[in-house]
C-alpha atoms as a PDB file:
ATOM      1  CA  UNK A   1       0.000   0.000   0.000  1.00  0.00           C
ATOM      2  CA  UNK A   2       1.429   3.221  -0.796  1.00  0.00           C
ATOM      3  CA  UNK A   3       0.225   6.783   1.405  1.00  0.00           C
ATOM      4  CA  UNK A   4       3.565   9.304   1.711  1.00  0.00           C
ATOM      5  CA  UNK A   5       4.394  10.437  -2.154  1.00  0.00           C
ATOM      6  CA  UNK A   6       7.474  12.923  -2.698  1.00  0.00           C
ATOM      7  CA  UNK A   7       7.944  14.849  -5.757  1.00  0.00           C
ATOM      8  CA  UNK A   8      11.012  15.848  -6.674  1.00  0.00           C
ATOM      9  CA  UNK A   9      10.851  18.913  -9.349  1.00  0.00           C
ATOM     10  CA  UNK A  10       9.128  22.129  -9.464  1.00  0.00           C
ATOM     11  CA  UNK A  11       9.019  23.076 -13.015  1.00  0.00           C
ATOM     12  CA  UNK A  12       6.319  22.670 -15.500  1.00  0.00           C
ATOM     13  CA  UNK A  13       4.919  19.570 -14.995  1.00  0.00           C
ATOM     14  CA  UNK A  14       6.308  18.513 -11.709  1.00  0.00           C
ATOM     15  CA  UNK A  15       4.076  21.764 -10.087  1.00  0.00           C
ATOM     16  CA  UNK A  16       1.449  21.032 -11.518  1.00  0.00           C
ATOM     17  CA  UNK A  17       1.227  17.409 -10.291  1.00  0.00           C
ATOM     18  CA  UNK A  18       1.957  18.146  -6.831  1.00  0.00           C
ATOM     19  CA  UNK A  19      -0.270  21.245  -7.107  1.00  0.00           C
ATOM     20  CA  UNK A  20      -3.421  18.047  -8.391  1.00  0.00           C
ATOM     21  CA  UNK A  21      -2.058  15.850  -5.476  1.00  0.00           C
ATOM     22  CA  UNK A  22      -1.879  18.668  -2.191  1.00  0.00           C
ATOM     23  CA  UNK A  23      -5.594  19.143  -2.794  1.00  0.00           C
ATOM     24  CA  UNK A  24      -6.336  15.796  -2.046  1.00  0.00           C
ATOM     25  CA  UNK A  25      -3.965  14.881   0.588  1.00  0.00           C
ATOM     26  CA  UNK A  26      -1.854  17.841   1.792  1.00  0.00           C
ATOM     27  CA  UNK A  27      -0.586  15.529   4.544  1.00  0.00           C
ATOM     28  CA  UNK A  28       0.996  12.789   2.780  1.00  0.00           C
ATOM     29  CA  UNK A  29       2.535  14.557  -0.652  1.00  0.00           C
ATOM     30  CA  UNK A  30       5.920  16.512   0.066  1.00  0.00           C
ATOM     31  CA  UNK A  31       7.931  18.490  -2.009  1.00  0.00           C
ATOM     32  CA  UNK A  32      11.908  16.694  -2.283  1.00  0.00           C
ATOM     33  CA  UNK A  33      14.089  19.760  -2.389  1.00  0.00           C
ATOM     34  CA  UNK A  34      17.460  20.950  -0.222  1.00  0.00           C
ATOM     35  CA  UNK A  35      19.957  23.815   0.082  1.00  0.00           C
ATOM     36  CA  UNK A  36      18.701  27.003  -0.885  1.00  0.00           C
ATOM     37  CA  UNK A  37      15.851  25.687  -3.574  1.00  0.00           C
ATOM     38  CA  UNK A  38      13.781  24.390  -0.187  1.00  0.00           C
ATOM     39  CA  UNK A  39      14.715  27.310   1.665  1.00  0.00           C
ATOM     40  CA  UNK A  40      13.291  29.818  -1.151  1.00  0.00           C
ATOM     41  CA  UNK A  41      10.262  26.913  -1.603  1.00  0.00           C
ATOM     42  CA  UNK A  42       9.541  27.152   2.379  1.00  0.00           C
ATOM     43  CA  UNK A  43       9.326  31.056   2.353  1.00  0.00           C
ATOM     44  CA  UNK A  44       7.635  31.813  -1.254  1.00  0.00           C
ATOM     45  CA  UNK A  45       5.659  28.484  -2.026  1.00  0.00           C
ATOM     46  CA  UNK A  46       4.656  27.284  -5.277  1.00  0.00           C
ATOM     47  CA  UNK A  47       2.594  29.273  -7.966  1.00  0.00           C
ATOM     48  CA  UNK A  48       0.153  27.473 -10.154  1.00  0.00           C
ATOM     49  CA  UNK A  49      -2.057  29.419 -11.969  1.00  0.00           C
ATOM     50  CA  UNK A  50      -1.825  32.364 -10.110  1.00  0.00           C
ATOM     51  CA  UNK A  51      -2.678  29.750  -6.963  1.00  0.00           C
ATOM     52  CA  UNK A  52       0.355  30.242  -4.585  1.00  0.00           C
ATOM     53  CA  UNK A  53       0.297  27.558  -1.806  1.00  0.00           C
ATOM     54  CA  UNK A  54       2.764  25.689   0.433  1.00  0.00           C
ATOM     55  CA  UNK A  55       3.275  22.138   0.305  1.00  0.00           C
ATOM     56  CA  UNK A  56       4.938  20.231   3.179  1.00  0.00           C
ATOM     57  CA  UNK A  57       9.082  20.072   1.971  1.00  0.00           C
ATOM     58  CA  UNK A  58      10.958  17.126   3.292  1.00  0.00           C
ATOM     59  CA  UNK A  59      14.996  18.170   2.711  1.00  0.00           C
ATOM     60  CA  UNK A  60      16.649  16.042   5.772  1.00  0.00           C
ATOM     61  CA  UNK A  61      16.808  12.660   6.539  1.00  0.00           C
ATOM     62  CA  UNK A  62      16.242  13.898  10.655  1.00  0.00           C
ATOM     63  CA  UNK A  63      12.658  14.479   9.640  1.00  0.00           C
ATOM     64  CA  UNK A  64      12.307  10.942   9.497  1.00  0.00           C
ATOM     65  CA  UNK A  65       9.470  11.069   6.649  1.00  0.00           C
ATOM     66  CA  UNK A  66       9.207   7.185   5.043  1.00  0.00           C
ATOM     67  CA  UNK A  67       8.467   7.924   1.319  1.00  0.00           C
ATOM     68  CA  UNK A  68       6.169   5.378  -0.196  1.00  0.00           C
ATOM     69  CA  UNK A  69       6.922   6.670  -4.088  1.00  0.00           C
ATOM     70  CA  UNK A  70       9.118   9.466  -5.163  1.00  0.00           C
ATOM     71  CA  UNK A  71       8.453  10.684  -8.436  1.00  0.00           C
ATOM     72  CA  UNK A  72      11.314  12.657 -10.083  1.00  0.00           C
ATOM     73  CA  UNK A  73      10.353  15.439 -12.808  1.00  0.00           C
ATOM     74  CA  UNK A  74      13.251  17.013 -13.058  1.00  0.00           C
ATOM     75  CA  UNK A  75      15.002  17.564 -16.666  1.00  0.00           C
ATOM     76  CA  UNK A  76      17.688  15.232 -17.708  1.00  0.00           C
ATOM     77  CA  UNK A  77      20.782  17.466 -17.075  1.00  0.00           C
ATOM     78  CA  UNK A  78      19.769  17.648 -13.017  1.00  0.00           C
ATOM     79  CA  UNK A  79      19.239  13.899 -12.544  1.00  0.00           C
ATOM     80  CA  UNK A  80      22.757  13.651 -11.490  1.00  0.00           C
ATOM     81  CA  UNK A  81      22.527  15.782  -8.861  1.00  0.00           C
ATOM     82  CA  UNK A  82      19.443  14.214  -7.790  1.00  0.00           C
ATOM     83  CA  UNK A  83      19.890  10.913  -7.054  1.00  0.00           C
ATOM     84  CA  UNK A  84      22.825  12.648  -4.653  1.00  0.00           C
ATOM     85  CA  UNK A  85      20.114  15.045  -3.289  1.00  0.00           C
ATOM     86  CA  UNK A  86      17.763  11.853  -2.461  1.00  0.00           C
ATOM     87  CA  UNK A  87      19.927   8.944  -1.564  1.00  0.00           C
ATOM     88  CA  UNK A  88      19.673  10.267   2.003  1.00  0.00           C
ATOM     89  CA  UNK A  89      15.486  10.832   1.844  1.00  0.00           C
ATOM     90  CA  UNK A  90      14.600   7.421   1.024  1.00  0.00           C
ATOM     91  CA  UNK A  91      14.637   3.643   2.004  1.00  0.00           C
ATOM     92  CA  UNK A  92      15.115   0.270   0.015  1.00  0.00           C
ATOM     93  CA  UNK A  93      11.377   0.251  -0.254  1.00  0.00           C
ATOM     94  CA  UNK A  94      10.565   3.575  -1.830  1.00  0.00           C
ATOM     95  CA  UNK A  95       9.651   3.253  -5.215  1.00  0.00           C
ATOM     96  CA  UNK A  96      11.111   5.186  -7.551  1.00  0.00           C
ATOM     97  CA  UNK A  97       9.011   6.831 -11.073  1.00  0.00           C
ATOM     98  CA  UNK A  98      10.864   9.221 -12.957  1.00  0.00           C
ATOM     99  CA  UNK A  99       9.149  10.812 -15.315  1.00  0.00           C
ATOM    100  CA  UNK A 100      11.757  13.140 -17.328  1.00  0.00           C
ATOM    101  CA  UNK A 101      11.984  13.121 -20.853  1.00  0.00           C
ATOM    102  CA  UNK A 102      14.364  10.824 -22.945  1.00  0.00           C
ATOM    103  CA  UNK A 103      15.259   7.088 -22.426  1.00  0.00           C
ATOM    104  CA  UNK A 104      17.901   6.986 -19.839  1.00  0.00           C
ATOM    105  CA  UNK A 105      16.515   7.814 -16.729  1.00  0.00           C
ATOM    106  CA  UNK A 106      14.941   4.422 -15.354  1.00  0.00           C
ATOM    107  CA  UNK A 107      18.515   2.981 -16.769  1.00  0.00           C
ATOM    108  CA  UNK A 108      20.889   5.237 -14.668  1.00  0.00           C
ATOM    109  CA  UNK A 109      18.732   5.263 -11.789  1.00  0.00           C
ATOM    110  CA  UNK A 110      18.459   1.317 -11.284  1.00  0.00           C
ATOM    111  CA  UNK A 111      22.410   1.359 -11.275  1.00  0.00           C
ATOM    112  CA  UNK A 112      22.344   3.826  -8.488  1.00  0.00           C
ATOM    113  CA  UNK A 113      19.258   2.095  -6.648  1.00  0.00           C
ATOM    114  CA  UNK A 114      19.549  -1.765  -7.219  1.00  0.00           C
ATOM    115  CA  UNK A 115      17.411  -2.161  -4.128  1.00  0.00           C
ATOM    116  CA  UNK A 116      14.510  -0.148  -5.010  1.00  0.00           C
ATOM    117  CA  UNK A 117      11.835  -0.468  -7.450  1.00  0.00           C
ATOM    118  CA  UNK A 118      12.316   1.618 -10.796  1.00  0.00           C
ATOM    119  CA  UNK A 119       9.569   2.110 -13.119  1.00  0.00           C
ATOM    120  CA  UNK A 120       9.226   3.606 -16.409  1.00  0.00           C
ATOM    121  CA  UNK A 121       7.210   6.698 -16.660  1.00  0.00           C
ATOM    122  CA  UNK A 122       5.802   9.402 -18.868  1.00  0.00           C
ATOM    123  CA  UNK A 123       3.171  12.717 -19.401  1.00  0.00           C
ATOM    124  CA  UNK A 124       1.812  13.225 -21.992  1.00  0.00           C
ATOM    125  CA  UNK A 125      -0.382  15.732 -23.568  1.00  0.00           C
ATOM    126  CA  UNK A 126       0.156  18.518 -20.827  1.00  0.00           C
ATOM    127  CA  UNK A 127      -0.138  22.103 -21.789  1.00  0.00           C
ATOM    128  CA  UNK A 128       2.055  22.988 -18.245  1.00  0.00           C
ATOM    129  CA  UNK A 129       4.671  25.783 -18.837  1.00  0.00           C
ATOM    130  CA  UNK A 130       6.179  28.380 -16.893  1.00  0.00           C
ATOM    131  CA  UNK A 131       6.740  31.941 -17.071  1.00  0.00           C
ATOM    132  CA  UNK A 132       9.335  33.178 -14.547  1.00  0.00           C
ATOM    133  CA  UNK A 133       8.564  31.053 -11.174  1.00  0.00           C
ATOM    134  CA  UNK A 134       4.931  30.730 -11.990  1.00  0.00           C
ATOM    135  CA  UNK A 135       3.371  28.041 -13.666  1.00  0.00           C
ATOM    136  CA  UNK A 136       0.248  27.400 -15.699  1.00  0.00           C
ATOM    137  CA  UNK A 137      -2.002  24.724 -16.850  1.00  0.00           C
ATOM    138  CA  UNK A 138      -5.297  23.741 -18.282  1.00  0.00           C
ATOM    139  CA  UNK A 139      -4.770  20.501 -19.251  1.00  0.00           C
ATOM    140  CA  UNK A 140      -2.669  18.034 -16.921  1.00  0.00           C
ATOM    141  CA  UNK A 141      -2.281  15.405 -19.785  1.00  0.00           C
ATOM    142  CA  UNK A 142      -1.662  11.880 -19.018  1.00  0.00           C
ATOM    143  CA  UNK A 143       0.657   9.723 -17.043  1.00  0.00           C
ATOM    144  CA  UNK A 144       1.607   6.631 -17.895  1.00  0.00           C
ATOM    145  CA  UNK A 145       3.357   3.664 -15.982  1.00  0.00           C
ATOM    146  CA  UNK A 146       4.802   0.488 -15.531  1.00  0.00           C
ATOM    147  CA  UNK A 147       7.662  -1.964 -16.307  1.00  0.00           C
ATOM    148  CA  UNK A 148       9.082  -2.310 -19.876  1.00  0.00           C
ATOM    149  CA  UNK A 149       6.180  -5.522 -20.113  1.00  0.00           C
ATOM    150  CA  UNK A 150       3.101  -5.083 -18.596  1.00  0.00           C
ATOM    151  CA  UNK A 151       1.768  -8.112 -19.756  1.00  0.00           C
ATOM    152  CA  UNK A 152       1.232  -9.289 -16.374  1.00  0.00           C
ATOM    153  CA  UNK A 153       0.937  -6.607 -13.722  1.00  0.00           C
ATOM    154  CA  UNK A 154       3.169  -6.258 -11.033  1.00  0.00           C
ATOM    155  CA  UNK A 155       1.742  -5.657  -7.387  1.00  0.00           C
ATOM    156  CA  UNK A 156       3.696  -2.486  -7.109  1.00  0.00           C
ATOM    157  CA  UNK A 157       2.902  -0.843 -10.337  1.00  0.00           C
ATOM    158  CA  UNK A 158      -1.126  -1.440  -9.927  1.00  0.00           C
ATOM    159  CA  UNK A 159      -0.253  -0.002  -6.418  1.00  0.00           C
ATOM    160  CA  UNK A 160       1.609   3.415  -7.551  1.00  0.00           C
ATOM    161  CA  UNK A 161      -1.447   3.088 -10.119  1.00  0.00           C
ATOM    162  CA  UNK A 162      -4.428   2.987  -7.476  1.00  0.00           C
ATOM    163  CA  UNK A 163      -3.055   5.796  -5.413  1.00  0.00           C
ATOM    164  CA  UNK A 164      -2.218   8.084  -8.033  1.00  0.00           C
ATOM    165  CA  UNK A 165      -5.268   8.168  -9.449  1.00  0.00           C
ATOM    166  CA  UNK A 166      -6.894   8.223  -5.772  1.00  0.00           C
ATOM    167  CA  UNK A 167      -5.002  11.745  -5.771  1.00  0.00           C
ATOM    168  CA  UNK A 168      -6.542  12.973  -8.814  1.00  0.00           C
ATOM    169  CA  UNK A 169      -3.965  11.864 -11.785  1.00  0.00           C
ATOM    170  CA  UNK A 170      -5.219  10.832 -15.158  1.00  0.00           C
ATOM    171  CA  UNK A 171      -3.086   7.506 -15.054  1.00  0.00           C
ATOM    172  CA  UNK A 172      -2.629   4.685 -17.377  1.00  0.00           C
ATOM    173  CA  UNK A 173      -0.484   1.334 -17.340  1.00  0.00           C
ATOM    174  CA  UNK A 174       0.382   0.572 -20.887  1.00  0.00           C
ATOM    175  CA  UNK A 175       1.524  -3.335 -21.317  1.00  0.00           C
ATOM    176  CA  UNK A 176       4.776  -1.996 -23.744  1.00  0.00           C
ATOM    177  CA  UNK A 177       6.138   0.786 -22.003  1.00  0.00           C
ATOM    178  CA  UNK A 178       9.665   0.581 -23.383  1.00  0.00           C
ATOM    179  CA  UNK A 179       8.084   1.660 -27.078  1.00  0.00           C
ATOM    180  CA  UNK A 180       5.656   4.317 -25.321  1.00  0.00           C
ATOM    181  CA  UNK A 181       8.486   5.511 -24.028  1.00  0.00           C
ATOM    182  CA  UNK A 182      10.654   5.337 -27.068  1.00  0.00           C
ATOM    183  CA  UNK A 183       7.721   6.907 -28.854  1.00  0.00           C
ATOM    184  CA  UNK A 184       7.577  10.329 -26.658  1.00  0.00           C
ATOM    185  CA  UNK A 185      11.370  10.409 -27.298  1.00  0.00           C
ATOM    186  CA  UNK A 186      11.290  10.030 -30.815  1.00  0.00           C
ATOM    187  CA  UNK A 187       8.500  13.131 -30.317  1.00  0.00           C
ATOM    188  CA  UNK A 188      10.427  15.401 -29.077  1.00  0.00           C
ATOM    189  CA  UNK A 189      13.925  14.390 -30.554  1.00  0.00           C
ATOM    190  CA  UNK A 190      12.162  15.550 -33.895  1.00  0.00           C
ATOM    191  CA  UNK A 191       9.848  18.335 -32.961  1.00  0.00           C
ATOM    192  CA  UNK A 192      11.515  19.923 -29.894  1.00  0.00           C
ATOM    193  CA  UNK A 193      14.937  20.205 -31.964  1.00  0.00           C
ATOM    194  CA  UNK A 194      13.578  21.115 -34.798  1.00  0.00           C
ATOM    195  CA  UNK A 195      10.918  23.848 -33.234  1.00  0.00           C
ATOM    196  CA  UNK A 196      14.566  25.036 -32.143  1.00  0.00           C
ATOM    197  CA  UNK A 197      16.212  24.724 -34.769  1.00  0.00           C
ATOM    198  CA  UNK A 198      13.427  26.879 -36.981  1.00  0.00           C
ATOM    199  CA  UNK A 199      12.690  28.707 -33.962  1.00  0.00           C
ATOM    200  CA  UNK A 200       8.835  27.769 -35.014  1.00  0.00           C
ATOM    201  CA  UNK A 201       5.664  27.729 -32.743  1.00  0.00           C
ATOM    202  CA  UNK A 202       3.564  24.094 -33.571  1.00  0.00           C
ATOM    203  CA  UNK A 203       1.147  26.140 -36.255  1.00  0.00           C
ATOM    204  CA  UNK A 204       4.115  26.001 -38.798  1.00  0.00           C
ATOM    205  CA  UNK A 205       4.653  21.906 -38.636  1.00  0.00           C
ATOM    206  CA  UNK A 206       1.392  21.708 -40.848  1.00  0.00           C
ATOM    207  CA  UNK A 207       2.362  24.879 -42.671  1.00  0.00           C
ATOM    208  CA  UNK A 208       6.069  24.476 -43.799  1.00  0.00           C
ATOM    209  CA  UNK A 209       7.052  21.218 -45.381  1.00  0.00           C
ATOM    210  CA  UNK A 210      10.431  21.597 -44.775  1.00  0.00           C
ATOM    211  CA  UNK A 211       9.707  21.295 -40.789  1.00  0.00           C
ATOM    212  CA  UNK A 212       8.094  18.475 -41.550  1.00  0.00           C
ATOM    213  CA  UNK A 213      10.871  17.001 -43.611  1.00  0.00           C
ATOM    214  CA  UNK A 214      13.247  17.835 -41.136  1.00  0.00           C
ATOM    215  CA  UNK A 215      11.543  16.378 -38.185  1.00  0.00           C
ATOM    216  CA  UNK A 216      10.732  13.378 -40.740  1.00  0.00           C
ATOM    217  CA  UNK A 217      14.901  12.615 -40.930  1.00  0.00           C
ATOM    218  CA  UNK A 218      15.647  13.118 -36.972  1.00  0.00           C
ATOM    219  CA  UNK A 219      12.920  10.529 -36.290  1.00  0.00           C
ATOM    220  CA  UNK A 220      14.006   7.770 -38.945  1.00  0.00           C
ATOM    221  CA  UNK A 221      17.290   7.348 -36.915  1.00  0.00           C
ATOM    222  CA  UNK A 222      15.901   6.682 -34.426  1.00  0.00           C
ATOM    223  CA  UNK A 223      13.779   3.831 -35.647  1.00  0.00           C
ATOM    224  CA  UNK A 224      17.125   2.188 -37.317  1.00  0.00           C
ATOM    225  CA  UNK A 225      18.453   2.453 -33.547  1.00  0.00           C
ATOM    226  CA  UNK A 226      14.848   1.052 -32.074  1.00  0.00           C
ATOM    227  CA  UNK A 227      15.159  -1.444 -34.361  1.00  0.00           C
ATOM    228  CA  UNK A 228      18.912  -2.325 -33.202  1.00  0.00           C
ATOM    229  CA  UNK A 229      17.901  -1.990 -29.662  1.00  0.00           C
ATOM    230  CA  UNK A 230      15.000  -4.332 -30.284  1.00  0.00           C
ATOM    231  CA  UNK A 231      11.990  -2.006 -29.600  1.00  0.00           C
ATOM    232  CA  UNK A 232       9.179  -2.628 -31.215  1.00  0.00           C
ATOM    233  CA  UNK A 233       8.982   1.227 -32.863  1.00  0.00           C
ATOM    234  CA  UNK A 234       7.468   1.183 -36.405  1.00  0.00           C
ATOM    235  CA  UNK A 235       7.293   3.838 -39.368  1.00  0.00           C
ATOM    236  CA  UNK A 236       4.017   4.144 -38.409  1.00  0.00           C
ATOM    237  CA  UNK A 237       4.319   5.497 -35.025  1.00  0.00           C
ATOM    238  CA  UNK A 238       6.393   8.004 -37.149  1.00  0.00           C
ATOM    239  CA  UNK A 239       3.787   8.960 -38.950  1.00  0.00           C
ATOM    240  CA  UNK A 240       1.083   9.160 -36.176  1.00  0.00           C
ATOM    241  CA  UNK A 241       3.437  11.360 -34.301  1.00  0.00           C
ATOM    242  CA  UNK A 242       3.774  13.196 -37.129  1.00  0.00           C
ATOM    243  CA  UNK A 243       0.137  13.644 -37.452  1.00  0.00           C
ATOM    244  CA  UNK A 244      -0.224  14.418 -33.968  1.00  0.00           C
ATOM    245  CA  UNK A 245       1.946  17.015 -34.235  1.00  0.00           C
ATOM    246  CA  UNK A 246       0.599  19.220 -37.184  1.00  0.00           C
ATOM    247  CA  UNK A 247      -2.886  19.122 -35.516  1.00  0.00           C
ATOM    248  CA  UNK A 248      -1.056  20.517 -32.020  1.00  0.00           C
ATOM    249  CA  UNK A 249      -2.811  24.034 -30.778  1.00  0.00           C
ATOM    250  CA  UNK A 250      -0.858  26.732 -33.505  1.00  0.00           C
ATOM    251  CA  UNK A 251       0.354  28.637 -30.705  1.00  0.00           C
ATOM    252  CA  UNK A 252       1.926  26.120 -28.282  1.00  0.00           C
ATOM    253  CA  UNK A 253       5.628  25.826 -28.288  1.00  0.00           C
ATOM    254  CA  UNK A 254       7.300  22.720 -27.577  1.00  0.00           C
ATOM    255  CA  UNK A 255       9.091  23.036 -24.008  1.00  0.00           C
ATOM    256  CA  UNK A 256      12.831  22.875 -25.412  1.00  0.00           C
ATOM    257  CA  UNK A 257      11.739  26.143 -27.694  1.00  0.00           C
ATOM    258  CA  UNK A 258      10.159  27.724 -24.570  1.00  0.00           C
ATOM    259  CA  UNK A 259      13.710  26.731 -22.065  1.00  0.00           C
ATOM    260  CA  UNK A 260      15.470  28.132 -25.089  1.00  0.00           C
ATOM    261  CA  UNK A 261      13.813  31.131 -25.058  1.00  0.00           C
ATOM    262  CA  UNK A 262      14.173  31.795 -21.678  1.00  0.00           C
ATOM    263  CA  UNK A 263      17.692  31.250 -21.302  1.00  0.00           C
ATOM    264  CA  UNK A 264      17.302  27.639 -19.327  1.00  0.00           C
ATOM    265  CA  UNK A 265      19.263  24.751 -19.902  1.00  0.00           C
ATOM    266  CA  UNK A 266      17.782  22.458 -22.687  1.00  0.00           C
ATOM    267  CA  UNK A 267      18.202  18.380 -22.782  1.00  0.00           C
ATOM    268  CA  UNK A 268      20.110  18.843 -26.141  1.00  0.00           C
ATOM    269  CA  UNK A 269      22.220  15.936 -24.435  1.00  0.00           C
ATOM    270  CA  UNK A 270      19.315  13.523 -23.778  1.00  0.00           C
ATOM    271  CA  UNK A 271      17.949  14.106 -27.436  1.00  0.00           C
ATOM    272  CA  UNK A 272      20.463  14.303 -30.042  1.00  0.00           C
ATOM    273  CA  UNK A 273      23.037  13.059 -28.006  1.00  0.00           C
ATOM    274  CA  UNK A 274      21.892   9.999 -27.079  1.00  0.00           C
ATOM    275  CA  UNK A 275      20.955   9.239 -30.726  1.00  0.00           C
ATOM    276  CA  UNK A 276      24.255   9.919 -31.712  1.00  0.00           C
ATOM    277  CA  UNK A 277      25.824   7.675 -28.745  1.00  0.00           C
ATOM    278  CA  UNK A 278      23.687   4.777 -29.811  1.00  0.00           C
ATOM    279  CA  UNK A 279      24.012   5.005 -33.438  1.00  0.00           C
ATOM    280  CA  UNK A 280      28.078   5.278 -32.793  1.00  0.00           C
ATOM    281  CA  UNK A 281      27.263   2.078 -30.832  1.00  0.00           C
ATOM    282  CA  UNK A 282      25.148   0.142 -33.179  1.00  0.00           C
ATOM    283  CA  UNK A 283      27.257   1.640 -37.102  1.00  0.00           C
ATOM    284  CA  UNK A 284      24.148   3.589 -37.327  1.00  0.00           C
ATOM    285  CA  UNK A 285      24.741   6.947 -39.058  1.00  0.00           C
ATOM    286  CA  UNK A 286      23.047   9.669 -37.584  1.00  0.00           C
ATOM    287  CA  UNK A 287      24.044  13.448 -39.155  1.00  0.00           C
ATOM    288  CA  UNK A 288      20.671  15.122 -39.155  1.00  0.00           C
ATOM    289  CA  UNK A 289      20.993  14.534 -34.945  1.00  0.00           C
ATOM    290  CA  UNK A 290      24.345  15.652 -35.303  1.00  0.00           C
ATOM    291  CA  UNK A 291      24.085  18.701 -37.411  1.00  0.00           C
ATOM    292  CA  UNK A 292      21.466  20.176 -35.216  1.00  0.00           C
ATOM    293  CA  UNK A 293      23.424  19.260 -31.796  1.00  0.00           C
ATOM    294  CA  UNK A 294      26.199  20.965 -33.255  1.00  0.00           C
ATOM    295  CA  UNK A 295      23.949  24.170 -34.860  1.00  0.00           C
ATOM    296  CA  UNK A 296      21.929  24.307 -31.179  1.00  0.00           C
ATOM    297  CA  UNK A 297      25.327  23.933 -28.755  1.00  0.00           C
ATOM    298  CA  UNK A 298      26.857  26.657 -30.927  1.00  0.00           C
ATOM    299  CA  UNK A 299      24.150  29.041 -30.984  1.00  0.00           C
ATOM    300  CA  UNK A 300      23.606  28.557 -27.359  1.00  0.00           C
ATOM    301  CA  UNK A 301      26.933  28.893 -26.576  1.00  0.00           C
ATOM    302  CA  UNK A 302      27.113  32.199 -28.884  1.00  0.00           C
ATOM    303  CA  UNK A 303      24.579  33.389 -26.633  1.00  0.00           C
ATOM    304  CA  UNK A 304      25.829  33.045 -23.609  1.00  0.00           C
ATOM    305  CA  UNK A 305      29.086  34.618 -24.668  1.00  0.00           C
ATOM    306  CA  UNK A 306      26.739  38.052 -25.977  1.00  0.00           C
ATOM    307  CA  UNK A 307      25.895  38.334 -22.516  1.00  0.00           C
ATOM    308  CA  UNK A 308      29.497  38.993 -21.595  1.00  0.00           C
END
């Protein structure tokens, strides 16, 4: 049975699903932060639309808090420092869902927690974004959970599955979570880099063929790599992501485009650089993933040296 959640993360989406979760159990969800983040978190809260409130922080192992499930939604570049930050905050028989973008994250954390429990996870379909230290959402999207197979359920997954949607979350257990998985990275490998790239809001994917194109020749490397790494992606998952993508709102920008913007840190690493790891591993040529990690590292790092 699972009761005391933690959440590490308080962007985008990781606000907003503690923000669904305090108002129906403010006593058992906490908010996993330390240093100065959970001193500035204790004095100025958490702003969801325009909703500031204070959810209970747990930062020290001396407040003796056993965490049922800790979900992690930080970005890919922090998950490093995480699992440092909450090695101390948790026991052998907290389960651990990570829902950050990419394919690594379940990997790196089972080598760092072979005792605990490490799902897969994902969101979907979530219009969260932030603007400064506030955060905004209509739609929360979907979650979805589980082992790589789902065929047969595991106790602990229907578990994490029954009490998350007790608090409120639009959950799902999908039986092949490795390809949903592989299918929201092949999503934003193509669109988020290439809504950089083009510096485009989503109204121009169905506009300008050459987006399209573009996001077209990221994707097919990664389904010669899926097919190398055995996961069961197909051309046609291509194409209904594709799909999916021209018929987004015209005005939403993909979340790389708005960190971008804003000067943030952007998981160029855990897009195009994990393509271009695993195609170096597998023969697998992969430029278009390589021209744009070298066009987006360069203009980011011509940025930063403007400011200067």
């Amino acid at each position: 049975m699972i009761k005391t959640i933690g959440v590490v993360g308080a962007g985008s989406v990781g606000s907003s699903l503690i923000y669904a979760m305090y108002q129906k159990d403010p006593d058992n969800v906490y908010l996993i932060a330390t240093g100065t983040r959970a001193t500035r978190l204790s004095s100025k809260g958490i702003s969801v639309n325009n909703h500031v409130f204070f959810p209970k922080i747990y930062s020290n192992p001396y407040q003796n808090i056993n965490l049922d499930l800790i979900i992690l939604a930080v970005k890919t570049y922090s998950l490093e420092a995480v699992i440092s930050d909450i090695k101390p905050l948790i026991t052998n028989n907290t389960i651990i869902l990570p829902i950050e973008n990419g394919i690594t994250a379940t990997t790196r954390l089972r080598e760092s927690f072979p005792d605990n429990r490490v799902l897969y996870g994902i969101v979907l379909r979530t219009d969260a974004h932030r603007m400064g230290r506030r955060v905004f959402v209509n739609t929360m999207g979907e979650m979805q959970i589980g082992y790589a197979d789902n065929t047969i359920i595991a106790s602990e997954v229907q578990d994490v599955y029954t009490r998350l949607k007790e608090l409120g979350i639009n959950i799902h257990i999908y039986q092949d979570m490795l390809k949903t998985q592989w299918r929201k990275w092949m999503l934003n490998t193509g669109a988020s880099q290439a809504a950089v790239e083009v510096q485009a809001e989503c109204g121009f994917f169905g506009q300008v063929k050459e987006i399209r194109d573009l996001m077209q020749m990221l994707m097919d490397e990664i389904l010669a790599i899926g097919q190398a790494e055995g996961v069961n992606i197909t051309t046609e998952d291509r194409d209904e992501i594709i799909e999916m993508l021209i018929n987004f709102p015209p005005d939403k920008k993909m979340s790389m485009l708005q960190d971008y913007e804003a000067g943030r840190p952007i998981e160029i690493d855990e897009y195009a650089g994990v393509v271009i790891r695993l195609g170096e591993k597998h023969g697998i040529p992969t430029p278009a993933n390589k021209i744009l990690y070298l066009t987006i590292t360069a203009r980011q790092k011509i940025d930063e040296m403007r400011k200067h």
